[in-house]
PDB file of N, CA and C in Angstrom:
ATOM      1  N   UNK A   1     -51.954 -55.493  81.336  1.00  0.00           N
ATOM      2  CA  UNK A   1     -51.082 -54.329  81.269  1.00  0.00           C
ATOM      3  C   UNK A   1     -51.883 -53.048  81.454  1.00  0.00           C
ATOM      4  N   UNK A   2     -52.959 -52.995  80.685  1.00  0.00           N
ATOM      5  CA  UNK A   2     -54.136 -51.984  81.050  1.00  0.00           C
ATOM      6  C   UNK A   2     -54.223 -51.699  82.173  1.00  0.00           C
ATOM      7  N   UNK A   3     -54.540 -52.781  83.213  1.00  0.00           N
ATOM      8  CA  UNK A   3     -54.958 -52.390  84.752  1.00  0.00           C
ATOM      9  C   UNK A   3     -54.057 -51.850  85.377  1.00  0.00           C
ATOM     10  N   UNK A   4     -52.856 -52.356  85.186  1.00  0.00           N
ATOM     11  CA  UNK A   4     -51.627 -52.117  85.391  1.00  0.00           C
ATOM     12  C   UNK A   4     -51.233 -50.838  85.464  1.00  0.00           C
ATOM     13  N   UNK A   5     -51.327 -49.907  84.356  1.00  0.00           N
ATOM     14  CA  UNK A   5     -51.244 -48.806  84.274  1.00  0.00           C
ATOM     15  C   UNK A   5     -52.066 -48.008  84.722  1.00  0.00           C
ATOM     16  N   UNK A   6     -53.337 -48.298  84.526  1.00  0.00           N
ATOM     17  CA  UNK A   6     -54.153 -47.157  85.614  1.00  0.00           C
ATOM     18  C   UNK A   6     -54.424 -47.540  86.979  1.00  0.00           C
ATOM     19  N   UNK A   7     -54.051 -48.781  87.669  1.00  0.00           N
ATOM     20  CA  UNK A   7     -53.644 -48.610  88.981  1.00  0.00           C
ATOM     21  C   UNK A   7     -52.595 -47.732  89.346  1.00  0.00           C
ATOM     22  N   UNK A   8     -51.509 -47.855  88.435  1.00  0.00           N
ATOM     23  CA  UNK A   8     -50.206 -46.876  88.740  1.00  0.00           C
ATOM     24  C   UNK A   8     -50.946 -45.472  88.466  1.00  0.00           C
ATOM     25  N   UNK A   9     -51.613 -44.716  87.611  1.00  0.00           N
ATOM     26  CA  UNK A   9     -52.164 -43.772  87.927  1.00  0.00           C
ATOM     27  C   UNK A   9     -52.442 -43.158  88.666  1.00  0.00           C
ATOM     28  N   UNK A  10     -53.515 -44.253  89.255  1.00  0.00           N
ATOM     29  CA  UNK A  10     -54.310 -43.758  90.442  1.00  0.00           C
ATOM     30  C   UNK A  10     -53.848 -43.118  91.639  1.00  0.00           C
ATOM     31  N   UNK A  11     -52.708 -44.574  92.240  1.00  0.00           N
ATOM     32  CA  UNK A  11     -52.103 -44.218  93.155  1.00  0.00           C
ATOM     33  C   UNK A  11     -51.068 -42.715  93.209  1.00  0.00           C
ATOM     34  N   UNK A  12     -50.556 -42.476  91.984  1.00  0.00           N
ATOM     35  CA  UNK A  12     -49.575 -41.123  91.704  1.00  0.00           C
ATOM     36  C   UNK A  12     -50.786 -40.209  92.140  1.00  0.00           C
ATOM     37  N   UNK A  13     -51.841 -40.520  91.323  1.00  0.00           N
ATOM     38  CA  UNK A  13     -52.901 -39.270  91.340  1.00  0.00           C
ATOM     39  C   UNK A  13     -53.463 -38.562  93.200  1.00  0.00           C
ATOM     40  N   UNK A  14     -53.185 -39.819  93.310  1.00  0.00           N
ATOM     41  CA  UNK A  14     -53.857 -39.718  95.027  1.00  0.00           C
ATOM     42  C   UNK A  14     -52.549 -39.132  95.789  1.00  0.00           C
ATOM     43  N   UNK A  15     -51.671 -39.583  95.586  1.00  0.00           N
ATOM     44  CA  UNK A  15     -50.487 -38.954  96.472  1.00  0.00           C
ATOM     45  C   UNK A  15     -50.400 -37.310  96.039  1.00  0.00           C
ATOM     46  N   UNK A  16     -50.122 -37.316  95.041  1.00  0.00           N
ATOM     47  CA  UNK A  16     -50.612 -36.035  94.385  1.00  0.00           C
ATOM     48  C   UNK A  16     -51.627 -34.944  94.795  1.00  0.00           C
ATOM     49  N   UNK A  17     -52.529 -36.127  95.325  1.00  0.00           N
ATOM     50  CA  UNK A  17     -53.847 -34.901  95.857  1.00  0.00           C
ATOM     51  C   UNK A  17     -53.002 -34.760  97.453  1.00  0.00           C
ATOM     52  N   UNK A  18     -52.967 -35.627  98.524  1.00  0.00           N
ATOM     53  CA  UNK A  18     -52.315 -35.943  99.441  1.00  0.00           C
ATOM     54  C   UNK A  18     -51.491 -34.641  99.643  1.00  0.00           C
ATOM     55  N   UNK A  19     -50.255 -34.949  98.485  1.00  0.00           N
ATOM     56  CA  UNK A  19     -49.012 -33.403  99.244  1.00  0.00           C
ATOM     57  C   UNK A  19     -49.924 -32.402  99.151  1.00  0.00           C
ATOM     58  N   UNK A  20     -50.799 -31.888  98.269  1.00  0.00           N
ATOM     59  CA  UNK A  20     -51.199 -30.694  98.436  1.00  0.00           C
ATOM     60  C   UNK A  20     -52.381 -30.704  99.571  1.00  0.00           C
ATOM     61  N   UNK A  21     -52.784 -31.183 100.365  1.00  0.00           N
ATOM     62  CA  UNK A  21     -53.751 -31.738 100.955  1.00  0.00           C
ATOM     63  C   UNK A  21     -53.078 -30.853 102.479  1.00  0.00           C
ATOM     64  N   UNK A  22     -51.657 -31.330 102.731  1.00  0.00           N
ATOM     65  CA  UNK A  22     -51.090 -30.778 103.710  1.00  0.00           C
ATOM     66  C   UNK A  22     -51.080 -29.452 104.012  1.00  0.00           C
ATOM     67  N   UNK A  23     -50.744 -28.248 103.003  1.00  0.00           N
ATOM     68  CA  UNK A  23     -51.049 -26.955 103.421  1.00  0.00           C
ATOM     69  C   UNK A  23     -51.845 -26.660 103.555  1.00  0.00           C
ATOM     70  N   UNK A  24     -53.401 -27.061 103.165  1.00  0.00           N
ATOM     71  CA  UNK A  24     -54.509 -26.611 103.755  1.00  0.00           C
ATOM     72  C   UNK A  24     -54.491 -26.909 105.025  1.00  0.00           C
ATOM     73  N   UNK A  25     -54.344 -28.087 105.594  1.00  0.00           N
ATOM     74  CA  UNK A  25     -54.397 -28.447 106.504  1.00  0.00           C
ATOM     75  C   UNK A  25     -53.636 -27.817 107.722  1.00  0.00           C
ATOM     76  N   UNK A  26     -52.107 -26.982 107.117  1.00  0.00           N
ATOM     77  CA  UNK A  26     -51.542 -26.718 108.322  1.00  0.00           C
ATOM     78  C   UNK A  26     -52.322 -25.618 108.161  1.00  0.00           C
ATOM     79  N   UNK A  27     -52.522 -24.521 107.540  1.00  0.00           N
ATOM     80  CA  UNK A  27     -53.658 -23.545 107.404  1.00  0.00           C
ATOM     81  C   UNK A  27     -54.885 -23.387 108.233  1.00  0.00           C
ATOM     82  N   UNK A  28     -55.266 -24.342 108.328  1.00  0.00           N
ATOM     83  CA  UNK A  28     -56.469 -24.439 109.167  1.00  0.00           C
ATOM     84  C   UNK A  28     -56.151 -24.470 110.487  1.00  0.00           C
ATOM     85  N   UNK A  29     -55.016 -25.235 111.125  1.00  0.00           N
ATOM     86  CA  UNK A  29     -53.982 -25.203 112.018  1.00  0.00           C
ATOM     87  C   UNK A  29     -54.166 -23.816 112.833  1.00  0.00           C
ATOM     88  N   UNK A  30     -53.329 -23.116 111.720  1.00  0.00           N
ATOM     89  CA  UNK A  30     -53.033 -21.378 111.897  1.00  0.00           C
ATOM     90  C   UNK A  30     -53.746 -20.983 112.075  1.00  0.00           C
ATOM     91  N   UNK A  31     -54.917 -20.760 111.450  1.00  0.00           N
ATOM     92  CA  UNK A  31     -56.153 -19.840 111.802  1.00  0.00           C
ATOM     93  C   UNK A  31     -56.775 -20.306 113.289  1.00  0.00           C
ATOM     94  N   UNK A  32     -56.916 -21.729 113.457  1.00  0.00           N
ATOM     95  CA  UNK A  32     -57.871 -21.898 114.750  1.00  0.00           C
ATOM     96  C   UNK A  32     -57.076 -21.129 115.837  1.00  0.00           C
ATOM     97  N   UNK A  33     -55.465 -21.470 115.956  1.00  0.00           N
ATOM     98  CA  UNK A  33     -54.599 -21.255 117.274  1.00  0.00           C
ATOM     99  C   UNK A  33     -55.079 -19.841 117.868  1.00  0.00           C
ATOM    100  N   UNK A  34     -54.633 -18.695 117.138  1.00  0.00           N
ATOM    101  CA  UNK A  34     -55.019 -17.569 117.784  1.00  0.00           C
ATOM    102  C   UNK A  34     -56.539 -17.492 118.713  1.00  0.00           C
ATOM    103  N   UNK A  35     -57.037 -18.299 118.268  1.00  0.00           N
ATOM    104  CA  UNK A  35     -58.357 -17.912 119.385  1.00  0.00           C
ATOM    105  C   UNK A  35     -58.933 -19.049 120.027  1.00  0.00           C
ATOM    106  N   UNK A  36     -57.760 -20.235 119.521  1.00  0.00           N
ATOM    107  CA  UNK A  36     -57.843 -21.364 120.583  1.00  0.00           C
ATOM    108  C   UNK A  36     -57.779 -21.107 121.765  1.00  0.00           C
ATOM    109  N   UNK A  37     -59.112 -22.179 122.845  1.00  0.00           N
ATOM    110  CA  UNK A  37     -58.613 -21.936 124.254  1.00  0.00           C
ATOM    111  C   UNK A  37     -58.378 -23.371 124.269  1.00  0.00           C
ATOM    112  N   UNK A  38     -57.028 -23.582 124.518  1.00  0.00           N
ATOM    113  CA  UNK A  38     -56.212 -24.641 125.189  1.00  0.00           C
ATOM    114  C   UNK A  38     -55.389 -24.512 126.203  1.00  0.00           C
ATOM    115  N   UNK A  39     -55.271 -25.371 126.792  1.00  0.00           N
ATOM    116  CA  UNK A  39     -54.215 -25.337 128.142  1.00  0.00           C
ATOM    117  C   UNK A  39     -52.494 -25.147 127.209  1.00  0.00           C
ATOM    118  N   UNK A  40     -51.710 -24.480 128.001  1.00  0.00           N
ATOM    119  CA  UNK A  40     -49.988 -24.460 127.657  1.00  0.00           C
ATOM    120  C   UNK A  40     -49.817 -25.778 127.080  1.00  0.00           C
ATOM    121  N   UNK A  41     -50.188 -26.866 127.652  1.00  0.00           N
ATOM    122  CA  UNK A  41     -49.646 -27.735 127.661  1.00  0.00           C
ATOM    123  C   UNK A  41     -49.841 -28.370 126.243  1.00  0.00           C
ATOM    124  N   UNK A  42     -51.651 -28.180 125.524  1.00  0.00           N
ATOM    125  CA  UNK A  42     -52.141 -28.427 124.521  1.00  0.00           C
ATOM    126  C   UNK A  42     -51.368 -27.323 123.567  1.00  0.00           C
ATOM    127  N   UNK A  43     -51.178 -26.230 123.932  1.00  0.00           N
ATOM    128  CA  UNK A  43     -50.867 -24.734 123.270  1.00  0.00           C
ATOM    129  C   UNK A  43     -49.667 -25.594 122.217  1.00  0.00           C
ATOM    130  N   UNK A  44     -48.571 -26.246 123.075  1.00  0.00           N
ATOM    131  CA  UNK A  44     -46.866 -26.743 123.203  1.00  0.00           C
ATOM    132  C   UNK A  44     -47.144 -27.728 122.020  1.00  0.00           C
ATOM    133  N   UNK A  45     -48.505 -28.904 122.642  1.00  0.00           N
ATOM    134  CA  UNK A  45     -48.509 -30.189 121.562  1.00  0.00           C
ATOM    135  C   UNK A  45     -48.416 -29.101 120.335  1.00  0.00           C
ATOM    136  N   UNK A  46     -49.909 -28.869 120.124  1.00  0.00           N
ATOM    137  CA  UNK A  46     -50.307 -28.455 118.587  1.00  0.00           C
ATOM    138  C   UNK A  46     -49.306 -28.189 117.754  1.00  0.00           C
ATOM    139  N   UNK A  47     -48.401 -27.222 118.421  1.00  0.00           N
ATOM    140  CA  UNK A  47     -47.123 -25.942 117.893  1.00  0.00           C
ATOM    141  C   UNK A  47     -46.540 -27.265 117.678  1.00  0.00           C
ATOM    142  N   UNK A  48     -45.744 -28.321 118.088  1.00  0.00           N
ATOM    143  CA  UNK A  48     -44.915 -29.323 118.053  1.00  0.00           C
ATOM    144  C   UNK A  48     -45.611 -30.429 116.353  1.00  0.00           C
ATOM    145  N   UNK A  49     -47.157 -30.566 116.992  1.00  0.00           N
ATOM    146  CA  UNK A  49     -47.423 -31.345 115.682  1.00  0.00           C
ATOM    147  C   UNK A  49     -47.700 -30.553 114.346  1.00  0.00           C
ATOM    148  N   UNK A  50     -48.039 -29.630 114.710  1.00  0.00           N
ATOM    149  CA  UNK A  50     -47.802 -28.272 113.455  1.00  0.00           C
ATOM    150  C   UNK A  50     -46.472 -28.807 112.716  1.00  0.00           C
ATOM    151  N   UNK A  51     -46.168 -28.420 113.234  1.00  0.00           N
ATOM    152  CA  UNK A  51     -44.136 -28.393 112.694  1.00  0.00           C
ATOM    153  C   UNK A  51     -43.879 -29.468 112.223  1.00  0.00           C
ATOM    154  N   UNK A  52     -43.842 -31.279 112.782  1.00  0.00           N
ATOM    155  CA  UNK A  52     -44.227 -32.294 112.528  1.00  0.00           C
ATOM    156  C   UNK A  52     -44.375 -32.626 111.375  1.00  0.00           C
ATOM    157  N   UNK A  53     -45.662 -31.956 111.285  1.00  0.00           N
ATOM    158  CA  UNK A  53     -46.317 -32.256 109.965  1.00  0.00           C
ATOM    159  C   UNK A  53     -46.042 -31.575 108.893  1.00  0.00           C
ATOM    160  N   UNK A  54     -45.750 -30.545 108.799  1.00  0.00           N
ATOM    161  CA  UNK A  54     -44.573 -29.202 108.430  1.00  0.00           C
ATOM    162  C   UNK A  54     -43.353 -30.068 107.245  1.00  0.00           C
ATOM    163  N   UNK A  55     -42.124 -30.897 108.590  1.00  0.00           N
ATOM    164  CA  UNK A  55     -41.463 -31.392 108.342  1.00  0.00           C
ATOM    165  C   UNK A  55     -41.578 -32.779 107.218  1.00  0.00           C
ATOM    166  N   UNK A  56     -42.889 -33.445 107.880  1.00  0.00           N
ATOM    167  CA  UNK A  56     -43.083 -34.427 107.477  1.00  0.00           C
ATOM    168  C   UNK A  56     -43.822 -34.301 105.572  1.00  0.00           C
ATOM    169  N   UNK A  57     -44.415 -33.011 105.954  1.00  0.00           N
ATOM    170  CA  UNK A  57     -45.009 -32.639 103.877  1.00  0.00           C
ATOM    171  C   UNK A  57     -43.761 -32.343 103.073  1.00  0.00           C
ATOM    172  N   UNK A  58     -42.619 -31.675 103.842  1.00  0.00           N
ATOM    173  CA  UNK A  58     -41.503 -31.063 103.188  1.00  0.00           C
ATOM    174  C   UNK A  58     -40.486 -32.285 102.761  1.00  0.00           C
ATOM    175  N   UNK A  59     -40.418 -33.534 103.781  1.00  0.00           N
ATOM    176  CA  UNK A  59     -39.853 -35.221 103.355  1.00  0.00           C
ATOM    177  C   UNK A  59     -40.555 -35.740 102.352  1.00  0.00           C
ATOM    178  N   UNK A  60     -41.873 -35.538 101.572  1.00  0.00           N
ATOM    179  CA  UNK A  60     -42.133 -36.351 101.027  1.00  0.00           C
ATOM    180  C   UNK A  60     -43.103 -37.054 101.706  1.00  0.00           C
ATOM    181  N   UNK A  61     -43.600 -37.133 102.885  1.00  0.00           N
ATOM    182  CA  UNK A  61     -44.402 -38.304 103.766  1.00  0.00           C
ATOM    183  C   UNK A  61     -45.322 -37.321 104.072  1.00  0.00           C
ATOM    184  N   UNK A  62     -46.228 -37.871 102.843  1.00  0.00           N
ATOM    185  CA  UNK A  62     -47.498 -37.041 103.330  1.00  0.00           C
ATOM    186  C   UNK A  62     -48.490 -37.626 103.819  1.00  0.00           C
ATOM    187  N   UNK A  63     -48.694 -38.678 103.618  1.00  0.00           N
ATOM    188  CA  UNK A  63     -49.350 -39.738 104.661  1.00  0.00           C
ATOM    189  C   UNK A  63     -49.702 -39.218 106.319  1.00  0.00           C
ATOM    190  N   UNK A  64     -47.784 -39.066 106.535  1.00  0.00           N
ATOM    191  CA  UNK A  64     -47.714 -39.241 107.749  1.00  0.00           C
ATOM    192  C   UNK A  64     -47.953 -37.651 107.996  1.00  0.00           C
ATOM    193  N   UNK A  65     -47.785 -36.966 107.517  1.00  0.00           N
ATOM    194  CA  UNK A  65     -48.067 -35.369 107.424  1.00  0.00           C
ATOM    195  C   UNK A  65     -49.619 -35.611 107.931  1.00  0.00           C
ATOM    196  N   UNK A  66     -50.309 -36.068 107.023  1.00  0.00           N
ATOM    197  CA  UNK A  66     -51.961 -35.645 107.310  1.00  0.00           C
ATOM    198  C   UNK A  66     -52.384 -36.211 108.676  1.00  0.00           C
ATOM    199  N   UNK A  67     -51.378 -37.625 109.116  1.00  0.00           N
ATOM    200  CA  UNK A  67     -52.048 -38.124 110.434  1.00  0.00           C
ATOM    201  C   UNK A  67     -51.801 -37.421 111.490  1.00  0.00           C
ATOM    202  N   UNK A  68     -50.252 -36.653 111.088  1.00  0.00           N
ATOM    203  CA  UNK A  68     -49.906 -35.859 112.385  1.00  0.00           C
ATOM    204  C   UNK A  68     -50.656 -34.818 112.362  1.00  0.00           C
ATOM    205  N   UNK A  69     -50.992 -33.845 111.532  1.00  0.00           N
ATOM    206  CA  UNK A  69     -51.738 -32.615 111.557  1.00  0.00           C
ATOM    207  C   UNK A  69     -53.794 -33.190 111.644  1.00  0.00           C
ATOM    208  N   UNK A  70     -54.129 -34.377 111.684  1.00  0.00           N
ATOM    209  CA  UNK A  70     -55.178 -34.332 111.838  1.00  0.00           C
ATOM    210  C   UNK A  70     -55.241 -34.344 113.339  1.00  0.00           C
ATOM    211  N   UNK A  71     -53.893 -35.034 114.249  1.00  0.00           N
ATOM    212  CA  UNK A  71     -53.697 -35.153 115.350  1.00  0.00           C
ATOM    213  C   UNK A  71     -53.986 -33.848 116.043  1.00  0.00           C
ATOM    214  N   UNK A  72     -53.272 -32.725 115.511  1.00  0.00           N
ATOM    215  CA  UNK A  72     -53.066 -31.481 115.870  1.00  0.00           C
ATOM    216  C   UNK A  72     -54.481 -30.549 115.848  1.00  0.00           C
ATOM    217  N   UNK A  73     -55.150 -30.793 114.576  1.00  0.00           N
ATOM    218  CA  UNK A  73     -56.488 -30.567 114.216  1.00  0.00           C
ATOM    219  C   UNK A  73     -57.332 -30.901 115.472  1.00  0.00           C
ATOM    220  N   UNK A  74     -57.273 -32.550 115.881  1.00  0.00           N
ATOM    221  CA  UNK A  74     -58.642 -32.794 117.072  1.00  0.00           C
ATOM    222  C   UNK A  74     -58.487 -31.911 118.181  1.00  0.00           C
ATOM    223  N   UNK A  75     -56.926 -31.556 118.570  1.00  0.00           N
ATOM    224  CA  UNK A  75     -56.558 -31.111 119.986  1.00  0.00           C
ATOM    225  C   UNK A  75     -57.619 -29.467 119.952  1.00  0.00           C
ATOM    226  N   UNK A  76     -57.138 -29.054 118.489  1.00  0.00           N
ATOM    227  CA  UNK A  76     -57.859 -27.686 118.634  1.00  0.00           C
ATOM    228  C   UNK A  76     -58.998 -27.622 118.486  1.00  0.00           C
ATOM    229  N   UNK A  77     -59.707 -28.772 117.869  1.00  0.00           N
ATOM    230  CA  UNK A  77     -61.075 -28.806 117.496  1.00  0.00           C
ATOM    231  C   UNK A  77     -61.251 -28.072 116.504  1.00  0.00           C
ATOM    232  N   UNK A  78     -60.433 -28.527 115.161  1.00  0.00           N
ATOM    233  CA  UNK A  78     -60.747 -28.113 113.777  1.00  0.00           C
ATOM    234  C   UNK A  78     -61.029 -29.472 113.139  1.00  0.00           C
ATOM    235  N   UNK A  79     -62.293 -28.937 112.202  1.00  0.00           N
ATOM    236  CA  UNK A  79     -62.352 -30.008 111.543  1.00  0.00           C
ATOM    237  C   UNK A  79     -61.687 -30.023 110.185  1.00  0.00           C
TER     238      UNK A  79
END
């Protein structure tokens, strides 16, 4: 029952870190764009997985939040 419970911990604890994990992330987003040089075409992705991931922290799916905005991250070359 012990393990039990601090596995359930853990995992809350980590999701926990996770949602908040996302606004930095779109943050970092924001700052690179303005002096990103990307093509329109990259300009369109980013703005699209921005939002994405946006949508996806505001559902609850922050998982999928961090994969889409890390997506968005490589295009601009943020680490």
């Amino acid at each position: 029952m012990k393990k039990l419970v601090i596995a359930t911990s853990l995992i809350c604890m980590s999701s926990f870190a996770m949602a908040h994990g996302c606004p930095g992330e779109m943050k970092k987003i924001d700052n690179a764009l303005p002096t990103a040089k990307l093509t329109p075409q990259n300009m369109t992705k980013v703005k699209e997985l921005r939002a994405k991931g946006e949508e996806q922290h505001k559902a609850g799916q922050h998982t999928e939040s961090m994969n889409t905005l890390a997506e968005a991250k490589k295009i601009v070359g943020v680490q």
